[in-house]
PDB file of N, CA and C in Angstrom:
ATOM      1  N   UNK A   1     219.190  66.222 147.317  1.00  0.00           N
ATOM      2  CA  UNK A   1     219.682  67.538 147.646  1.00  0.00           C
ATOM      3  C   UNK A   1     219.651  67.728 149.162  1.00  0.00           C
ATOM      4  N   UNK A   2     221.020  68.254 149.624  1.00  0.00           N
ATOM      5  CA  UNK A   2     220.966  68.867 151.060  1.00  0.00           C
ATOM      6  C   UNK A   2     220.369  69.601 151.576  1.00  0.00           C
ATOM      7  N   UNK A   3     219.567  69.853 152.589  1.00  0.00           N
ATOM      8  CA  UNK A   3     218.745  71.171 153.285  1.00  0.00           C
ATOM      9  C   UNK A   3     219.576  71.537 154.058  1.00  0.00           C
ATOM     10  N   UNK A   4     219.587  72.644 154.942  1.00  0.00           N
ATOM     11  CA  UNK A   4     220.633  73.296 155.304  1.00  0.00           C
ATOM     12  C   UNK A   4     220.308  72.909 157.052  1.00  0.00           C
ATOM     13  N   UNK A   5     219.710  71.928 156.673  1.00  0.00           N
ATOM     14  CA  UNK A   5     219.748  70.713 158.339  1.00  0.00           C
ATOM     15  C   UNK A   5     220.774  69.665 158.493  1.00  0.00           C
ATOM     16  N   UNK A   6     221.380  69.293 156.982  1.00  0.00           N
ATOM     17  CA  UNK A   6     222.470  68.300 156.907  1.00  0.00           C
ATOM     18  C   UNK A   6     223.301  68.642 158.360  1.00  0.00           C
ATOM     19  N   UNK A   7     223.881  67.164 158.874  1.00  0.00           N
ATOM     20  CA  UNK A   7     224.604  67.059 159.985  1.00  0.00           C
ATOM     21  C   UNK A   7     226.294  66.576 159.880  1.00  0.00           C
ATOM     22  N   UNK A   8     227.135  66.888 160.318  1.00  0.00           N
ATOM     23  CA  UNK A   8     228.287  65.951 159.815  1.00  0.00           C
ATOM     24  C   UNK A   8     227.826  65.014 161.137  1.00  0.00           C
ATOM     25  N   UNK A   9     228.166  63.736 160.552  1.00  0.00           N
ATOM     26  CA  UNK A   9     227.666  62.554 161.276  1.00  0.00           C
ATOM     27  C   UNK A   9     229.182  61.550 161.913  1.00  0.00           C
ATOM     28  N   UNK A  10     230.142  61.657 161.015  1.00  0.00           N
ATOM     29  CA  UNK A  10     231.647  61.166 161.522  1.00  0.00           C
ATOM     30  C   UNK A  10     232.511  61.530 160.491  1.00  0.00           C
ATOM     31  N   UNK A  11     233.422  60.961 160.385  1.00  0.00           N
ATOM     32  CA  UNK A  11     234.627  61.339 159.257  1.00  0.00           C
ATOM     33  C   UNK A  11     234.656  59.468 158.544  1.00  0.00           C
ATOM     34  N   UNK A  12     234.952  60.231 157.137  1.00  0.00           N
ATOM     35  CA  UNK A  12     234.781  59.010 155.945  1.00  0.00           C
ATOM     36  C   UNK A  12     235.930  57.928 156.422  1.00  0.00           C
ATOM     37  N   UNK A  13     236.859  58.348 157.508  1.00  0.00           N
ATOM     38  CA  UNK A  13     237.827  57.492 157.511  1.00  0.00           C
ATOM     39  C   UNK A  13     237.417  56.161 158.612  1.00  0.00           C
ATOM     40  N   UNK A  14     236.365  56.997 159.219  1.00  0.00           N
ATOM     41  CA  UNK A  14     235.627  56.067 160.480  1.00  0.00           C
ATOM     42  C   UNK A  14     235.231  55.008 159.947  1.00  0.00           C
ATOM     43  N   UNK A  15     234.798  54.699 158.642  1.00  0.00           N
ATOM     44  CA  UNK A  15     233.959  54.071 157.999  1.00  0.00           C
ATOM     45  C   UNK A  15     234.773  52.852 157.293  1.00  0.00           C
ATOM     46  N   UNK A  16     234.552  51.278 157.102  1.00  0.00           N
ATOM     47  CA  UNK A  16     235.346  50.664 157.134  1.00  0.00           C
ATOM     48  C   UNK A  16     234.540  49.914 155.787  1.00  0.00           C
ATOM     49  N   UNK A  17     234.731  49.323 154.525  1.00  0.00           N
ATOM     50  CA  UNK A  17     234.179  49.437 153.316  1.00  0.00           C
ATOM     51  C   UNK A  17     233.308  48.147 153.967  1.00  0.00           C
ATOM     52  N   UNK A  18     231.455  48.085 153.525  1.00  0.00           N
ATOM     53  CA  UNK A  18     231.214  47.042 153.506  1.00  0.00           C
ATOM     54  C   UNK A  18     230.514  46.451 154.871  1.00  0.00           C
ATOM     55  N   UNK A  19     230.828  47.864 155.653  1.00  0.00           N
ATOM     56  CA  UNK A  19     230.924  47.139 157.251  1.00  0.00           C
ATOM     57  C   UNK A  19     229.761  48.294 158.286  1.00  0.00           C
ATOM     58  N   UNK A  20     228.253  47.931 158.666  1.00  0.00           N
ATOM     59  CA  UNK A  20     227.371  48.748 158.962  1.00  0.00           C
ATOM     60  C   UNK A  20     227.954  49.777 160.048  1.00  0.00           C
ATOM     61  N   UNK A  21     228.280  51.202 159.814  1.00  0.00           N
ATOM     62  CA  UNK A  21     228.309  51.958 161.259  1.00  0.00           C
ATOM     63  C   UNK A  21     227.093  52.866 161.892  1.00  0.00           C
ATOM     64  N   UNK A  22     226.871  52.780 163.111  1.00  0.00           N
ATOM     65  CA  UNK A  22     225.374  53.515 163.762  1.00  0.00           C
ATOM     66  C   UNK A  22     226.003  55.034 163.937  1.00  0.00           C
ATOM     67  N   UNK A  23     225.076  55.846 163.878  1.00  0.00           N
ATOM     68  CA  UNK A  23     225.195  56.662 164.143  1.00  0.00           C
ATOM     69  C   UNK A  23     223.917  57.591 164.683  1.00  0.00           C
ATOM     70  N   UNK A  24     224.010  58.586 165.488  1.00  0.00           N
ATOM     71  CA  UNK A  24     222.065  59.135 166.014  1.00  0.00           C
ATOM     72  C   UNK A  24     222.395  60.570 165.527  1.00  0.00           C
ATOM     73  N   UNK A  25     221.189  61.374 164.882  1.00  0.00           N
ATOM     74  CA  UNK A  25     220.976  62.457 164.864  1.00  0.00           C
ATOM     75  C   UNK A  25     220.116  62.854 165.556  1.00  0.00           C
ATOM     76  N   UNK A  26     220.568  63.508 166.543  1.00  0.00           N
ATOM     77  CA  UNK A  26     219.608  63.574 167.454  1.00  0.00           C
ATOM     78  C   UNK A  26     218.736  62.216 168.195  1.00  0.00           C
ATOM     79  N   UNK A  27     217.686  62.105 168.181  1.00  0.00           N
ATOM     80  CA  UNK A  27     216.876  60.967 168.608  1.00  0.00           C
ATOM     81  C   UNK A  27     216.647  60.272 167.054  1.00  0.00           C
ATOM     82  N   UNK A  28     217.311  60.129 166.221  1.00  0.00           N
ATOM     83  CA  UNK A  28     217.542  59.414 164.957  1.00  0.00           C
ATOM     84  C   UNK A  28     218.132  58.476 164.838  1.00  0.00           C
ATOM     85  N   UNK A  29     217.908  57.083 164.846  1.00  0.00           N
ATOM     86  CA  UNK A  29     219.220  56.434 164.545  1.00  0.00           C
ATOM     87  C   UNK A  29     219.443  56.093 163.379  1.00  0.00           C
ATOM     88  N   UNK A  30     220.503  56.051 162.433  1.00  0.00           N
ATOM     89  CA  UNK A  30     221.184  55.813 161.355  1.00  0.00           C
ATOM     90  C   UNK A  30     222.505  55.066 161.005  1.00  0.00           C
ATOM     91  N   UNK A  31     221.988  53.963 160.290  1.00  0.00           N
ATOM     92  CA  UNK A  31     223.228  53.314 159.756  1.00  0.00           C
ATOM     93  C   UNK A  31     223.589  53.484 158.372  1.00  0.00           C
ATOM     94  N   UNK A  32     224.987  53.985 158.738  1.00  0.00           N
ATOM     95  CA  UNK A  32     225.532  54.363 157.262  1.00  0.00           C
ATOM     96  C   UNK A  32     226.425  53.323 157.229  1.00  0.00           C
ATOM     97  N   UNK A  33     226.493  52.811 155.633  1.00  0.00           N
ATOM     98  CA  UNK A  33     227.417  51.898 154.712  1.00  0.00           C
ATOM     99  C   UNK A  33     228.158  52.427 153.729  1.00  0.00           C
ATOM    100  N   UNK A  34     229.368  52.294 154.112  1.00  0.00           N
ATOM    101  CA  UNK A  34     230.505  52.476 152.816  1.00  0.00           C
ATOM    102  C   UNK A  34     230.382  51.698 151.930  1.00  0.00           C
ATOM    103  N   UNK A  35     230.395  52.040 150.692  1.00  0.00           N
ATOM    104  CA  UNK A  35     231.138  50.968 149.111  1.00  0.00           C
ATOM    105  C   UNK A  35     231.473  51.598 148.348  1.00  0.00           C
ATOM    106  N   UNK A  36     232.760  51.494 148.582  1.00  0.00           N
ATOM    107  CA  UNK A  36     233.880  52.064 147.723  1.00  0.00           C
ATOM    108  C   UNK A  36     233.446  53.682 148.336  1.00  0.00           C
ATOM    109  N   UNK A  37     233.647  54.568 147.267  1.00  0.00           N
ATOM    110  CA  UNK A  37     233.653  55.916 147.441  1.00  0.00           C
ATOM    111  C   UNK A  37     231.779  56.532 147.740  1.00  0.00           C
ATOM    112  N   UNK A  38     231.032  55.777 147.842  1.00  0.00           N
ATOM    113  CA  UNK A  38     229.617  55.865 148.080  1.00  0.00           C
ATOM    114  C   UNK A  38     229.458  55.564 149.671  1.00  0.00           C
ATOM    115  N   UNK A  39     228.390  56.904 150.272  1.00  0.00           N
ATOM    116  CA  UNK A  39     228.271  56.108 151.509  1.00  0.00           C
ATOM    117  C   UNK A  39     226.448  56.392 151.649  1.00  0.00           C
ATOM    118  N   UNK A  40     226.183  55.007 151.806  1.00  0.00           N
ATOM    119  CA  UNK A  40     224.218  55.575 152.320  1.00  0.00           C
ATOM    120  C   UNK A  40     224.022  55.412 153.604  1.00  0.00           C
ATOM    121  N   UNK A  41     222.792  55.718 154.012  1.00  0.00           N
ATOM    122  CA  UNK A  41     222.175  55.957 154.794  1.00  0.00           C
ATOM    123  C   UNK A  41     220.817  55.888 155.003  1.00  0.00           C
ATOM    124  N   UNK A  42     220.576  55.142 156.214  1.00  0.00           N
ATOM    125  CA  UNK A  42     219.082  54.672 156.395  1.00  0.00           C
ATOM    126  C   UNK A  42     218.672  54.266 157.945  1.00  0.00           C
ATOM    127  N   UNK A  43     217.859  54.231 157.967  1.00  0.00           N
ATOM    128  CA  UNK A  43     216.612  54.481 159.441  1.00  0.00           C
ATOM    129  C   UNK A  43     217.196  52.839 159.881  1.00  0.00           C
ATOM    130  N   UNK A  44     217.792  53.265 160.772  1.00  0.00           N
ATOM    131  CA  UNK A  44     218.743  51.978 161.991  1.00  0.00           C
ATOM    132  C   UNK A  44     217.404  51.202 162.246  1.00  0.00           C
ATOM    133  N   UNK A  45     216.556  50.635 161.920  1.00  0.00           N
ATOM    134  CA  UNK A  45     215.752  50.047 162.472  1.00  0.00           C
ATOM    135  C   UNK A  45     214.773  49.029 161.323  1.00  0.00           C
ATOM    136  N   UNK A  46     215.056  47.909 161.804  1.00  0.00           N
ATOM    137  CA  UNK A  46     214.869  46.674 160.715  1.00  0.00           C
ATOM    138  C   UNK A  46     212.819  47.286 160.657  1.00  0.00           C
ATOM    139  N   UNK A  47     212.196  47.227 159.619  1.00  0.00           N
ATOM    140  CA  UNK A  47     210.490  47.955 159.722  1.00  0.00           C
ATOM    141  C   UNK A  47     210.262  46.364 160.060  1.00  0.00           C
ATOM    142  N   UNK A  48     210.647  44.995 159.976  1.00  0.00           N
ATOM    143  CA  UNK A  48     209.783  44.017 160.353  1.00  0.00           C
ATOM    144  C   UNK A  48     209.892  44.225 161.733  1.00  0.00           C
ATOM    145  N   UNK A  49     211.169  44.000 162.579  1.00  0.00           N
ATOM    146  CA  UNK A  49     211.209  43.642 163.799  1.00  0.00           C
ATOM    147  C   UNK A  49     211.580  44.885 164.694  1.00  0.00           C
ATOM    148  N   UNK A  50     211.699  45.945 164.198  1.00  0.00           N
ATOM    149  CA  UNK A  50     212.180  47.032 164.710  1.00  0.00           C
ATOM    150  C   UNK A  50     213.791  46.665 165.832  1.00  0.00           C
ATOM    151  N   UNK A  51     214.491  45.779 165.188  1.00  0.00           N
ATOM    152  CA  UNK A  51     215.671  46.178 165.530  1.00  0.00           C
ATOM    153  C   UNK A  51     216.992  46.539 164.771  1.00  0.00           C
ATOM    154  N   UNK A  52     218.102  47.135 165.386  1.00  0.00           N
ATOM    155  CA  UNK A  52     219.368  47.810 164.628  1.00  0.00           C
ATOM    156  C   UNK A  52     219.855  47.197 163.956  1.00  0.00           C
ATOM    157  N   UNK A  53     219.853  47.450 162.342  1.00  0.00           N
ATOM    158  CA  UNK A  53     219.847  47.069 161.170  1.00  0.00           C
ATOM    159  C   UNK A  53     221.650  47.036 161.382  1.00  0.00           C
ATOM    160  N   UNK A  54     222.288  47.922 161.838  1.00  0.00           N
ATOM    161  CA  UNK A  54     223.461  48.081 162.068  1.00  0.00           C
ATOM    162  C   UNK A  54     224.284  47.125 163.110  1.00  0.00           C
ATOM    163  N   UNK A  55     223.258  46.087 163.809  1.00  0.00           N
ATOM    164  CA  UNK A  55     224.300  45.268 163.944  1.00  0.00           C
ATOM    165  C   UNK A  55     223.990  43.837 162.991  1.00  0.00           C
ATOM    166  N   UNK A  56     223.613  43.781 162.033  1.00  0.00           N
ATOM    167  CA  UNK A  56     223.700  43.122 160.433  1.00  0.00           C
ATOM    168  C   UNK A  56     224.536  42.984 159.871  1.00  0.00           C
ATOM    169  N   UNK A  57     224.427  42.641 158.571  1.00  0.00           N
ATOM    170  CA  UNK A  57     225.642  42.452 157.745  1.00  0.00           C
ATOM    171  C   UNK A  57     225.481  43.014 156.752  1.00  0.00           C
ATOM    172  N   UNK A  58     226.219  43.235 155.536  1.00  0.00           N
ATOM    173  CA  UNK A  58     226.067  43.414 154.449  1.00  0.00           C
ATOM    174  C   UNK A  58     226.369  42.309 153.392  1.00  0.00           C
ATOM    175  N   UNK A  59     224.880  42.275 152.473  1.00  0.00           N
ATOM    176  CA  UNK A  59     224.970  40.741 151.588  1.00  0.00           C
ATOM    177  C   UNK A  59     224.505  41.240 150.423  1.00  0.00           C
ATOM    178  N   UNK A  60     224.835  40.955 149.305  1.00  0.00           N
ATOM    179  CA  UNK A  60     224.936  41.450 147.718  1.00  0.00           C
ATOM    180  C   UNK A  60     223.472  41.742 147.583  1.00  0.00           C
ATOM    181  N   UNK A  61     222.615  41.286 148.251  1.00  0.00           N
ATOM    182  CA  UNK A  61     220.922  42.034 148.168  1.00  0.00           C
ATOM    183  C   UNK A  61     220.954  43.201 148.942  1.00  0.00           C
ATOM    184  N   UNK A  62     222.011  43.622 149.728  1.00  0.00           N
ATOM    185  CA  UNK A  62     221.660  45.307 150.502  1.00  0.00           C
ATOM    186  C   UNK A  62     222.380  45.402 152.596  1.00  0.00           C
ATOM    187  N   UNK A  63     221.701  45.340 153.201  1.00  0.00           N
ATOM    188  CA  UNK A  63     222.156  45.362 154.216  1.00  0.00           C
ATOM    189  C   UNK A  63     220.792  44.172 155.110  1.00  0.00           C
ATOM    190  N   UNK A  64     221.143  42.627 155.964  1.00  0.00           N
ATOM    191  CA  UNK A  64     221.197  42.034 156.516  1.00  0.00           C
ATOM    192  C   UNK A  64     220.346  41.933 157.878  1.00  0.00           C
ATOM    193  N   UNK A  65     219.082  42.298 158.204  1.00  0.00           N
ATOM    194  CA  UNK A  65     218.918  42.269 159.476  1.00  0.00           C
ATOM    195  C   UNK A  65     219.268  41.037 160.424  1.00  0.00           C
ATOM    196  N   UNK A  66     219.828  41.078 161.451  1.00  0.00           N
ATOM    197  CA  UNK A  66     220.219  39.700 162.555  1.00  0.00           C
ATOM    198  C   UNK A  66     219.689  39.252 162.620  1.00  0.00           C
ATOM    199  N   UNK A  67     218.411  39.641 163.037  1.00  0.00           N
ATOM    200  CA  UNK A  67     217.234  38.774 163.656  1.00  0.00           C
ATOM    201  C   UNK A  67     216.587  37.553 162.602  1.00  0.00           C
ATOM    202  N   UNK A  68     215.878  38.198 161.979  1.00  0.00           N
ATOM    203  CA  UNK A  68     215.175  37.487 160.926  1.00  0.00           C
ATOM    204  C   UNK A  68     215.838  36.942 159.228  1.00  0.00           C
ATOM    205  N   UNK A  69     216.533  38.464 159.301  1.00  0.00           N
ATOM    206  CA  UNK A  69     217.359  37.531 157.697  1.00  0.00           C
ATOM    207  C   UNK A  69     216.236  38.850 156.873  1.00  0.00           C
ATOM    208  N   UNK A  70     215.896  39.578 157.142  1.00  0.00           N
ATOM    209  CA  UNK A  70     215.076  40.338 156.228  1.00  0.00           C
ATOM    210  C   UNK A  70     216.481  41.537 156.059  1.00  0.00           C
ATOM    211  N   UNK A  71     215.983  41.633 154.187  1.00  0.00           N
ATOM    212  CA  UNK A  71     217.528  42.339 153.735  1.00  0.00           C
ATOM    213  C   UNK A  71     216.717  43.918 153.010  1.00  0.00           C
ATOM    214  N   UNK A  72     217.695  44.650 152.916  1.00  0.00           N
ATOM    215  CA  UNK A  72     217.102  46.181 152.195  1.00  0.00           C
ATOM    216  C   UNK A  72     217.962  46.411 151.572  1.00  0.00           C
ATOM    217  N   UNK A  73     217.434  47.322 150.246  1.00  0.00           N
ATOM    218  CA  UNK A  73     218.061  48.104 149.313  1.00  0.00           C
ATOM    219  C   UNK A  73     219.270  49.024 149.865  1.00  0.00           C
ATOM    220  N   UNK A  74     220.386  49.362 149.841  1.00  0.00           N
ATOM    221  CA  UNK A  74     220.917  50.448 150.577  1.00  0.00           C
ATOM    222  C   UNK A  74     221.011  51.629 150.128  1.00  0.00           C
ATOM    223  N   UNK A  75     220.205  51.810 148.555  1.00  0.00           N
ATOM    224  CA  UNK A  75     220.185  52.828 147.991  1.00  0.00           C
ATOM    225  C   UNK A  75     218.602  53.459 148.160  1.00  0.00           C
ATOM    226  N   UNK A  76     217.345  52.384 148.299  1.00  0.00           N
ATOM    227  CA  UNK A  76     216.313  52.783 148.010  1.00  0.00           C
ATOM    228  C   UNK A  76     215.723  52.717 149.423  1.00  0.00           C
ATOM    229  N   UNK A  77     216.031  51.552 150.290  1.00  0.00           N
ATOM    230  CA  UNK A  77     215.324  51.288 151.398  1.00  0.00           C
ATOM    231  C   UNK A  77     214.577  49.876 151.376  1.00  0.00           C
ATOM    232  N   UNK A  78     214.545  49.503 150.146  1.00  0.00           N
ATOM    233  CA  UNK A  78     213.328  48.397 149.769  1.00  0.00           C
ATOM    234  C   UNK A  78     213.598  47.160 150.394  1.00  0.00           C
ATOM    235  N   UNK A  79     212.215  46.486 150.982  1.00  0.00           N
ATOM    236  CA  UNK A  79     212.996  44.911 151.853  1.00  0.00           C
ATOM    237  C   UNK A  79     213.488  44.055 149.852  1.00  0.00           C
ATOM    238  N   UNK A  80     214.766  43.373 149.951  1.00  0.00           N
ATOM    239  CA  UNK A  80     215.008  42.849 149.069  1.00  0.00           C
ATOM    240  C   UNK A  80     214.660  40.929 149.484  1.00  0.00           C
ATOM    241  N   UNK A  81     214.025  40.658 150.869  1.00  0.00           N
ATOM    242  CA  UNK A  81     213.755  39.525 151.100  1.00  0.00           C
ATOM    243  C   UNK A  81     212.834  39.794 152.228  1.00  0.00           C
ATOM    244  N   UNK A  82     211.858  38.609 152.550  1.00  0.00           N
ATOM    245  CA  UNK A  82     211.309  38.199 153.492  1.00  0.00           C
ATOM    246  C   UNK A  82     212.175  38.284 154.869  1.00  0.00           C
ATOM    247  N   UNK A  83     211.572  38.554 155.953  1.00  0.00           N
ATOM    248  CA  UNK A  83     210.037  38.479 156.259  1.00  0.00           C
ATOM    249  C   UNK A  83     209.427  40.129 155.870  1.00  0.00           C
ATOM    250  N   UNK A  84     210.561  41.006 155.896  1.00  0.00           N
ATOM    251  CA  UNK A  84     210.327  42.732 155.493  1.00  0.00           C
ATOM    252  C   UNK A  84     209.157  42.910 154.528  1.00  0.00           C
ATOM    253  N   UNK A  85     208.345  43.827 154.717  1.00  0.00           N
ATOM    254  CA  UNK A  85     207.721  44.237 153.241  1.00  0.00           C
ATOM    255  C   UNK A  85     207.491  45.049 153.322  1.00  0.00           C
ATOM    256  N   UNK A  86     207.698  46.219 154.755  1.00  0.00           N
ATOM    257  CA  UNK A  86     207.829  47.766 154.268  1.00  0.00           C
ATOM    258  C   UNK A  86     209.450  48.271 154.232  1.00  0.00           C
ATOM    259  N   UNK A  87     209.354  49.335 153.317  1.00  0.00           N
ATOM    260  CA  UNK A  87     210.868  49.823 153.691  1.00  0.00           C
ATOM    261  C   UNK A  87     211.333  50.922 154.118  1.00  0.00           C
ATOM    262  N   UNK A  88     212.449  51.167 154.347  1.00  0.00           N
ATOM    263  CA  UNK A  88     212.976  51.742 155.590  1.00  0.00           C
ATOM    264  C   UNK A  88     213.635  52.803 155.532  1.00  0.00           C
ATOM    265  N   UNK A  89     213.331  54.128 155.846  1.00  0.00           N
ATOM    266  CA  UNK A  89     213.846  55.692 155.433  1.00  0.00           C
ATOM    267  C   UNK A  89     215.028  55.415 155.006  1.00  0.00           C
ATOM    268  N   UNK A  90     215.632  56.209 153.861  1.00  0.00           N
ATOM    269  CA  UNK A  90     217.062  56.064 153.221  1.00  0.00           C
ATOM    270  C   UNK A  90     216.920  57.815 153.138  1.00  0.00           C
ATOM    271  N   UNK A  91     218.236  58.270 154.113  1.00  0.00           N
ATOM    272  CA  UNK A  91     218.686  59.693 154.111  1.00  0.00           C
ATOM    273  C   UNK A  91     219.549  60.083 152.852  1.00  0.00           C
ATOM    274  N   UNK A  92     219.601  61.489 152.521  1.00  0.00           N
ATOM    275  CA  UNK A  92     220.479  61.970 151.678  1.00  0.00           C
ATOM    276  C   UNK A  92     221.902  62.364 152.792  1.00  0.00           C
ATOM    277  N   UNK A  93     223.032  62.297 152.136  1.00  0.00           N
ATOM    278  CA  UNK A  93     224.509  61.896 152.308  1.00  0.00           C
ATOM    279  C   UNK A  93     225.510  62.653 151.393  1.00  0.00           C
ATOM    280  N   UNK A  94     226.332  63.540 152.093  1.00  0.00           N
ATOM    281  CA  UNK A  94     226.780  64.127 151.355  1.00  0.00           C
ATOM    282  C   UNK A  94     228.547  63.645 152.109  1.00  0.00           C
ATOM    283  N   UNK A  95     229.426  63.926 151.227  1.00  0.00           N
ATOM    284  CA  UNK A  95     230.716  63.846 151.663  1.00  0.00           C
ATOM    285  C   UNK A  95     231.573  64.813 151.321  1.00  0.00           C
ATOM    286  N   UNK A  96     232.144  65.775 152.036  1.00  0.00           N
ATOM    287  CA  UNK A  96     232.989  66.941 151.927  1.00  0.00           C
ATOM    288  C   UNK A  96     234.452  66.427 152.592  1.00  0.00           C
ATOM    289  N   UNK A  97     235.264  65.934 151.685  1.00  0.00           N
ATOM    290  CA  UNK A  97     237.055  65.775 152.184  1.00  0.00           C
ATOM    291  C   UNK A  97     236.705  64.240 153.392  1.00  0.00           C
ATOM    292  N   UNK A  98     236.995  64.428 154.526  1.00  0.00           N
ATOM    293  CA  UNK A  98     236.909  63.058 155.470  1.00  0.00           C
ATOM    294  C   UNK A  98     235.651  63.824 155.979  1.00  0.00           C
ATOM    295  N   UNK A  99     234.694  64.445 155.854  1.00  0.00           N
ATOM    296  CA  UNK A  99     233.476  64.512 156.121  1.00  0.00           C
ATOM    297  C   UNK A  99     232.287  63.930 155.691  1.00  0.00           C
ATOM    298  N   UNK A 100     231.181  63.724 156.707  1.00  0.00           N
ATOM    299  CA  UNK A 100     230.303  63.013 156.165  1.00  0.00           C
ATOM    300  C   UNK A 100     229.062  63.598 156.604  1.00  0.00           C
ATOM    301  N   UNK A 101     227.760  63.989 155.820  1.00  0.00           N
ATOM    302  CA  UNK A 101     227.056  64.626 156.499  1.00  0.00           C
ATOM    303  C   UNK A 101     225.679  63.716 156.026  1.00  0.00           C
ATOM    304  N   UNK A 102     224.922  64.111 157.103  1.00  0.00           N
ATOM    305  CA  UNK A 102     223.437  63.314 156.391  1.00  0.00           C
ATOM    306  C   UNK A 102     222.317  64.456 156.863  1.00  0.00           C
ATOM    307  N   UNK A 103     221.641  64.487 155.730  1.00  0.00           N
ATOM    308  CA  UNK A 103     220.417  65.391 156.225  1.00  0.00           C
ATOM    309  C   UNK A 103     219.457  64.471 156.518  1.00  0.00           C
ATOM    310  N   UNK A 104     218.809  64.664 157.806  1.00  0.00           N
ATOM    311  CA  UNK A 104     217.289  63.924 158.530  1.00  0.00           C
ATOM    312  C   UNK A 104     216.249  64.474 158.263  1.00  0.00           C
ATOM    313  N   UNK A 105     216.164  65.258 157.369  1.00  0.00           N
ATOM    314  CA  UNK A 105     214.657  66.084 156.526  1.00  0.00           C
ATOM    315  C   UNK A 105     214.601  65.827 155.241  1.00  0.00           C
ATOM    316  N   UNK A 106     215.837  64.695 154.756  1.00  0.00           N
ATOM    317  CA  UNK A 106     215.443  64.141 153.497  1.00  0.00           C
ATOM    318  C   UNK A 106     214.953  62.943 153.305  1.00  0.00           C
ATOM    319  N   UNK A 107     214.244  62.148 153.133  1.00  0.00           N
ATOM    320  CA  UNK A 107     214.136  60.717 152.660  1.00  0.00           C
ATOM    321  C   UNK A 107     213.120  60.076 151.609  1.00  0.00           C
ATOM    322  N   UNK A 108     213.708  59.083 151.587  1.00  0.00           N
ATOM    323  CA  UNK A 108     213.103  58.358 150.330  1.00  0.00           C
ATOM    324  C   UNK A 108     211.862  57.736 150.378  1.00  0.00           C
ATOM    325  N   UNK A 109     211.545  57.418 151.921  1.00  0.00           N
ATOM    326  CA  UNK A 109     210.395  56.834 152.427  1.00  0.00           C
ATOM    327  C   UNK A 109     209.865  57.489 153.627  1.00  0.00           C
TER     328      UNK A 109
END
């Protein structure tokens, strides 16, 4: 559920299926992933190595960190591989028409 802190963060069209985009709320950083008509959202920052998860990839276990190869849930946050074993705030995401909003007072972790 949205709190009435939700942000629009870009437009759904910005978003390219499959493919990590950064975005900051404020001093937040967040990478949101399209698939298909779903978009999540989670704390830009790999918890092993603390770097931008968003310049990664996306691989059928979740989203890819560069560095190490440590992968996360994109729904839950969870490391789905080594070297990760904490996981990593996943925001609530809402989409209104080519809007996209994320609230930063929601998360999963």
């Amino acid at each position: 559920m949205l709190t009435s802190k939700a942000i629009r963060v870009c437009a759904l069209s910005d978003l390219e299926d499959q493919t990590p985009f950064a975005v900051e709320v404020g001093d937040l950083p967040i990478v949101l992933v399209r698939d298909g008509n779903e978009v999540h959202a989670l704390r830009d920052q790999c918890s092993h190595a603390q770097v931008p998860l968003s310049e990664g990839k996306i691989v059928r276990e979740g989203i890819e960190c560069w560095l190490h190869g440590a992968c996360f849930d994109l729904r839950t946050g969870t490391p789905t591989s080594p070297p990760a074993v904490e996981p990593v705030a996943v925001y609530t995401v809402r989409v209104e028409g080519d809007d996209v909003f994320v609230d930063p007072g929601t998360t999963s972790h």
